[in-house]
Protein backbone atom coordinates (compact mmCIF):
# COMPACT_ATOMS: atom_id res chain seq x y z
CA UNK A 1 -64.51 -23.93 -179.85
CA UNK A 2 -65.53 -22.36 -176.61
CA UNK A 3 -68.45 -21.66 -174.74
CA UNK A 4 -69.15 -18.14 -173.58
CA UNK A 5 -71.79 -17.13 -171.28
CA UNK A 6 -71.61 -12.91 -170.43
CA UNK A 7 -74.03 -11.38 -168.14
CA UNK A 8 -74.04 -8.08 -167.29
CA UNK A 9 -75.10 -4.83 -168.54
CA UNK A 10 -77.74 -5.05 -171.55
CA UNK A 11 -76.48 -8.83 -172.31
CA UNK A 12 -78.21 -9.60 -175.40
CA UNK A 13 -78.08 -12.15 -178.22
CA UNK A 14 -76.71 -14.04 -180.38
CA UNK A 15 -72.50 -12.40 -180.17
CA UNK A 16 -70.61 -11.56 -183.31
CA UNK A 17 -66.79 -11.98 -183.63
CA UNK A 18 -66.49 -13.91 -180.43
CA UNK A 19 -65.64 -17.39 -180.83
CA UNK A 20 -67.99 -19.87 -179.18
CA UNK A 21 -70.30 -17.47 -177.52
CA UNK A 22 -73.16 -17.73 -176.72
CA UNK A 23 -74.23 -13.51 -175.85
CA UNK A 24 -72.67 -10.37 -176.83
CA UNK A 25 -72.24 -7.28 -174.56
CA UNK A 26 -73.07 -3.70 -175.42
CA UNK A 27 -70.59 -2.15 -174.31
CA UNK A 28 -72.20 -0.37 -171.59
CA UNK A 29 -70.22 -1.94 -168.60
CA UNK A 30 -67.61 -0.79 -166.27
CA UNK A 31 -65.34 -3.19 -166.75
CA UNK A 32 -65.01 -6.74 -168.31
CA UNK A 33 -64.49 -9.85 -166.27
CA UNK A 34 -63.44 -13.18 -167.72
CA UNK A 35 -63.86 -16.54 -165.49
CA UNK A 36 -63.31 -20.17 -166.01
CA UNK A 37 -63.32 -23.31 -164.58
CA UNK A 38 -60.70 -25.91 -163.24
CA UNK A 39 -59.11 -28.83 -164.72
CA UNK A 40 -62.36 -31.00 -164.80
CA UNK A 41 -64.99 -29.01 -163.76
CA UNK A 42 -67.31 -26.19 -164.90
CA UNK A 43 -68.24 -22.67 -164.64
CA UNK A 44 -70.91 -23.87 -161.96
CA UNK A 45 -68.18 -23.66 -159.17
CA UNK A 46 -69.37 -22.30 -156.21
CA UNK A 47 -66.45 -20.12 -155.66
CA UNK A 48 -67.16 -18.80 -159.74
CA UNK A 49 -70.53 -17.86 -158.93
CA UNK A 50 -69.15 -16.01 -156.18
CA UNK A 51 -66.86 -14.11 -158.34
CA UNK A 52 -68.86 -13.60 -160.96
CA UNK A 53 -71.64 -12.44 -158.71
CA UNK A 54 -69.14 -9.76 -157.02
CA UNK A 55 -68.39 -8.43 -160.52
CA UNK A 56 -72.24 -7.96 -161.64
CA UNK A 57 -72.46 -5.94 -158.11
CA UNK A 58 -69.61 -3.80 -159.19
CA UNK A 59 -71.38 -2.86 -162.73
CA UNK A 60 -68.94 -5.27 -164.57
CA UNK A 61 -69.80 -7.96 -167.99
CA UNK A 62 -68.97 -11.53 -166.88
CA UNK A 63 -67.85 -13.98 -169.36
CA UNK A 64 -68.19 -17.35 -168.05
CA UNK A 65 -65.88 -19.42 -170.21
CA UNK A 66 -65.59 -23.07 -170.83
CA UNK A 67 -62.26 -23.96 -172.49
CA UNK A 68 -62.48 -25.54 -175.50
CA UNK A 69 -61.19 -29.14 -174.58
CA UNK A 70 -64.37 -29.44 -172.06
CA UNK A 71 -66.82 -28.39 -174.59
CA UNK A 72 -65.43 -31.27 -176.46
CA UNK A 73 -65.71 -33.50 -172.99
CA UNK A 74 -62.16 -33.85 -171.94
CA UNK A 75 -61.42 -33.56 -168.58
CA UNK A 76 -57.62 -33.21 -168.76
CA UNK A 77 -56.44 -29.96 -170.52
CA UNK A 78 -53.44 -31.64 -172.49
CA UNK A 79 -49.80 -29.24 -172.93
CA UNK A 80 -50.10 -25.56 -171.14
CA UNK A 81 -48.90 -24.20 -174.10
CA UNK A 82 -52.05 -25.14 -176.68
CA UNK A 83 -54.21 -24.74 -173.68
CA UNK A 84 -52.88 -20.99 -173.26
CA UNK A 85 -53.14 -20.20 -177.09
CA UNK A 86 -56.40 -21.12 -176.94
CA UNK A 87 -57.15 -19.01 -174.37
CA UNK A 88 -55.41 -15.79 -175.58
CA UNK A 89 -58.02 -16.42 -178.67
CA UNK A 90 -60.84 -16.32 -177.00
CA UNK A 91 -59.98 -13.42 -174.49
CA UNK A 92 -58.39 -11.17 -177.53
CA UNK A 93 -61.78 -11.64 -179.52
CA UNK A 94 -63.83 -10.57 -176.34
CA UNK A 95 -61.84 -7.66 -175.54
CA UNK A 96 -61.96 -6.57 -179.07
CA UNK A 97 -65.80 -7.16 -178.93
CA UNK A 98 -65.79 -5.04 -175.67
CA UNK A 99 -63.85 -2.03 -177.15
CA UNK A 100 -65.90 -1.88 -180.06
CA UNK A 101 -69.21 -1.96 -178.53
CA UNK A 102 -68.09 0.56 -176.18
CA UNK A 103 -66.66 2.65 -178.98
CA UNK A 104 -69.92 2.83 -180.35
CA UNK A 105 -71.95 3.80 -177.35
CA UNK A 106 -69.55 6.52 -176.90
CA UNK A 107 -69.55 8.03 -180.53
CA UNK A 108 -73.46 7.91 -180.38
CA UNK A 109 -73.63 9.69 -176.69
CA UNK A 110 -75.11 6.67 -174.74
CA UNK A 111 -72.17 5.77 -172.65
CA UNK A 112 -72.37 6.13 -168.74
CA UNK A 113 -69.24 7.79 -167.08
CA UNK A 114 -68.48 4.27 -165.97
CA UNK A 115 -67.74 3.47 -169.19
CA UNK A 116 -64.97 4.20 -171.67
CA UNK A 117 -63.01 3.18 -174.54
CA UNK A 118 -60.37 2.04 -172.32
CA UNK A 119 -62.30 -0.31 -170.40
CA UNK A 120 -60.49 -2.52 -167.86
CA UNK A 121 -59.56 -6.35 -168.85
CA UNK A 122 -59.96 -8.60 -165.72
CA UNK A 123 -59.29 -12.23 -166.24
CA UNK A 124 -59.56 -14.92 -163.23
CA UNK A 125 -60.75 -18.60 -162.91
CA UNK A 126 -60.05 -21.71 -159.98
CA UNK A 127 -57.46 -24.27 -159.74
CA UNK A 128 -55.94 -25.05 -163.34
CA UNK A 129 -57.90 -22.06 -164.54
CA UNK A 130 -55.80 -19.54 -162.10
CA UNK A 131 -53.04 -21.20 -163.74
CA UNK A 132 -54.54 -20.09 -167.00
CA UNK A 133 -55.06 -16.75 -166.27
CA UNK A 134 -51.89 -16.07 -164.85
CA UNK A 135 -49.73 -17.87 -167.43
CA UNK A 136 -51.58 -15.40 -170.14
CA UNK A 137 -52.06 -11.93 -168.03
CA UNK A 138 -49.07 -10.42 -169.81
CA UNK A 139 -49.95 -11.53 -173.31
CA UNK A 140 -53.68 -10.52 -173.26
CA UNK A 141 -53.31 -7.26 -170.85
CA UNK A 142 -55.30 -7.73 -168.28
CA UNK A 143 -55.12 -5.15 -165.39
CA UNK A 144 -55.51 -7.91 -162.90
CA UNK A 145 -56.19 -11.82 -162.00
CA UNK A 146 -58.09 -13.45 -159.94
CA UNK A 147 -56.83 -16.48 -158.60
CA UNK A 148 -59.19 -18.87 -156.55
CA UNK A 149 -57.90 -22.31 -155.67
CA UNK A 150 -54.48 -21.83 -156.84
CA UNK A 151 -52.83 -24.92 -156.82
CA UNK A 152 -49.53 -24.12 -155.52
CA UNK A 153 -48.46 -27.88 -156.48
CA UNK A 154 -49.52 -31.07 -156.57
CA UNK A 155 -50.59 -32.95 -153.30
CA UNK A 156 -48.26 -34.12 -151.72
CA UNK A 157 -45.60 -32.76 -153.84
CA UNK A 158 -44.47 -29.58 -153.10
CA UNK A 159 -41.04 -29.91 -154.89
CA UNK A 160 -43.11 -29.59 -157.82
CA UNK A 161 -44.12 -25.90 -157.25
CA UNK A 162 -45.92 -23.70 -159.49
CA UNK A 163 -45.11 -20.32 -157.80
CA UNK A 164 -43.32 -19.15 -160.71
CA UNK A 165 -46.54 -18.71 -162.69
CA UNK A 166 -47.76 -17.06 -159.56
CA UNK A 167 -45.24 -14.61 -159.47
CA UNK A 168 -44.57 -14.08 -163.12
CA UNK A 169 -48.10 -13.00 -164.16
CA UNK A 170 -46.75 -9.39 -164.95
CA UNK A 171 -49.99 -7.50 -163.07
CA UNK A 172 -51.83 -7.30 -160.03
CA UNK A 173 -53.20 -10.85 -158.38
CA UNK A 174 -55.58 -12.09 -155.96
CA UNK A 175 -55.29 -15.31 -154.49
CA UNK A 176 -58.14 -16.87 -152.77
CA UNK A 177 -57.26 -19.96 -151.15
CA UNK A 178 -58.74 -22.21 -148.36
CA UNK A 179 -56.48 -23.21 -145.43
CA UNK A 180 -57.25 -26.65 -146.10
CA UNK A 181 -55.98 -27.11 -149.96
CA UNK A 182 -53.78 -30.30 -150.38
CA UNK A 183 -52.53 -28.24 -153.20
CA UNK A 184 -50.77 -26.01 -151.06
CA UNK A 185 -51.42 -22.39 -149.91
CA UNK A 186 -49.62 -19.40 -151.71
CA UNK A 187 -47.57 -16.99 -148.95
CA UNK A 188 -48.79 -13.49 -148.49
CA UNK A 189 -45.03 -12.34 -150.66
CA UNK A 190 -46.20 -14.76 -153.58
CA UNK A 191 -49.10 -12.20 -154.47
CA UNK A 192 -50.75 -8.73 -154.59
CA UNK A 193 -52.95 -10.17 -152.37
CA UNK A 194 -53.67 -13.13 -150.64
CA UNK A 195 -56.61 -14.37 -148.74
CA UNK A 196 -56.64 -17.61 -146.77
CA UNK A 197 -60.30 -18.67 -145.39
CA UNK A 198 -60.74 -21.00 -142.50
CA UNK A 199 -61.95 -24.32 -142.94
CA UNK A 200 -61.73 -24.17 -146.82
CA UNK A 201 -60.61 -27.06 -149.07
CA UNK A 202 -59.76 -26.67 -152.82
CA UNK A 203 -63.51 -26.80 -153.60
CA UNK A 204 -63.80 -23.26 -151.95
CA UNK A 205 -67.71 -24.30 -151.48
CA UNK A 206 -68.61 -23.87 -147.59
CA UNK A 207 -68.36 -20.06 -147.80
CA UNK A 208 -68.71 -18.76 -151.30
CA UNK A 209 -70.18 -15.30 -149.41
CA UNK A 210 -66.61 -14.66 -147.86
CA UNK A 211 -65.22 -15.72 -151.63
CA UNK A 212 -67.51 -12.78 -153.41
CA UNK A 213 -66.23 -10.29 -150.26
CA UNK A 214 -62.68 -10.92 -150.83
CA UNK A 215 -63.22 -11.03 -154.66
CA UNK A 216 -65.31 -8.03 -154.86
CA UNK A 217 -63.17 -5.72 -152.48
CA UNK A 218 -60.41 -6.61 -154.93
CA UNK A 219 -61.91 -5.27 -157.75
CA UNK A 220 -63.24 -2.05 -156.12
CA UNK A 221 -59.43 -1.40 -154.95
CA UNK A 222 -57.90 -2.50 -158.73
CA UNK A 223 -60.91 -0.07 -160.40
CA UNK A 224 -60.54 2.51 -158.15
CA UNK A 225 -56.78 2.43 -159.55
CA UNK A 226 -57.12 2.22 -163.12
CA UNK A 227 -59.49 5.75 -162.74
């Protein structure tokens, strides 16, 4: 089981129908933005907080979601393949959650124009988590990722490259990546977009104001084209 924390518009508790949360939505929100952490960490990342802070600017319901093998105090996220099916669980109940809320507001006149029954799926995390989210873009439909920390490969090992989960995530991508990361740094080709900040590690903590800029003029640009 998961744990789920959503802010945004009219947040409220206790959620229905969505595994391991811990809120449910309204429905009222512009768009719906799903986080989570890295390999061993949490949703307390610096660089998170400045995503997820970008997205409540923009009108949008974060999820903040801890995979289910942290909740249960792993550190290591075992085979790709369970991890992603667990994910795809979790962000298929949310959505569903989303639609329906927003259905209702709509049918019972007390939707803004921001909303609407087609409200946009945005799914991001850091490190293993941007793995994650762009392993499962295609098979949950999200409009876009958001990629912080992506680990291009291991340190030290850059014949072992990821890029191919990079470039296969089937929709639009933001990479945010510090110039520093022993985990490599993604070329501008590899990406929609790609954003290198000076001076940055993996931990993307010294500047987590210029990580909710680049974040947050992302999704104005990917909103602005779903209209």
């Amino acid at each position: 089981m998961a744990h789920v924390g959503l802010t945004g518009p009219a947040a409220q508790q206790p959620a229905i129908g969505v595994p391991g949360a811990g809120q449910a939505w309204d429905g009222r929100a512009a768009f719906l933005f799903v986080l989570t952490h890295g390999a061993g960490g949490g949703v307390e990342a610096p660089d998170l907080l400045a995503a997820r802070d970008a997205g409540l600017r923009l009108g949008g319901a974060v999820a903040m979601v801890t995979q289910p093998y942290r909740v249960k105090g792993r550190r290591v996220p075992g085979a790709a393949a369970r991890q992603d099916a667990a994910w795809v669980e979790i962000i298929t109940a949310l959505h569903e959650t989303a639609l329906h809320e927003t259905a209702l507001h709509e049918a019972a006149g007390t939707l803004p124009a921001a909303g609407g029954p087609g409200i946009p799926l945005i799914q991001g995390g850091r490190s293993n988590g941007a793995r994650v989210a762009c392993r499962t873009a295609r098979a949950v439909g999200a409009r876009a990722v958001v990629a912080l920390a992506f680990p291009l490969h291991p340190p030290g090992r850059p014949e072992r490259s990821r890029l191919a989960e990079l470039r296969e995530t089937g929709t639009d991508v933001l990479v945010v990546n510090g110039d520093r990361d022993p985990f490599g740094v993604p070329g501008g080709a590899d990406a929609t977009r790609v954003v290198v900040l000076a001076g940055e590690s993996h931990a993307l903590s010294r500047r987590p104001e210029a990580v909710a800029d680049a974040v947050g003029s992302w999704l104005r640009d990917v909103l602005a084209a779903a209209r």
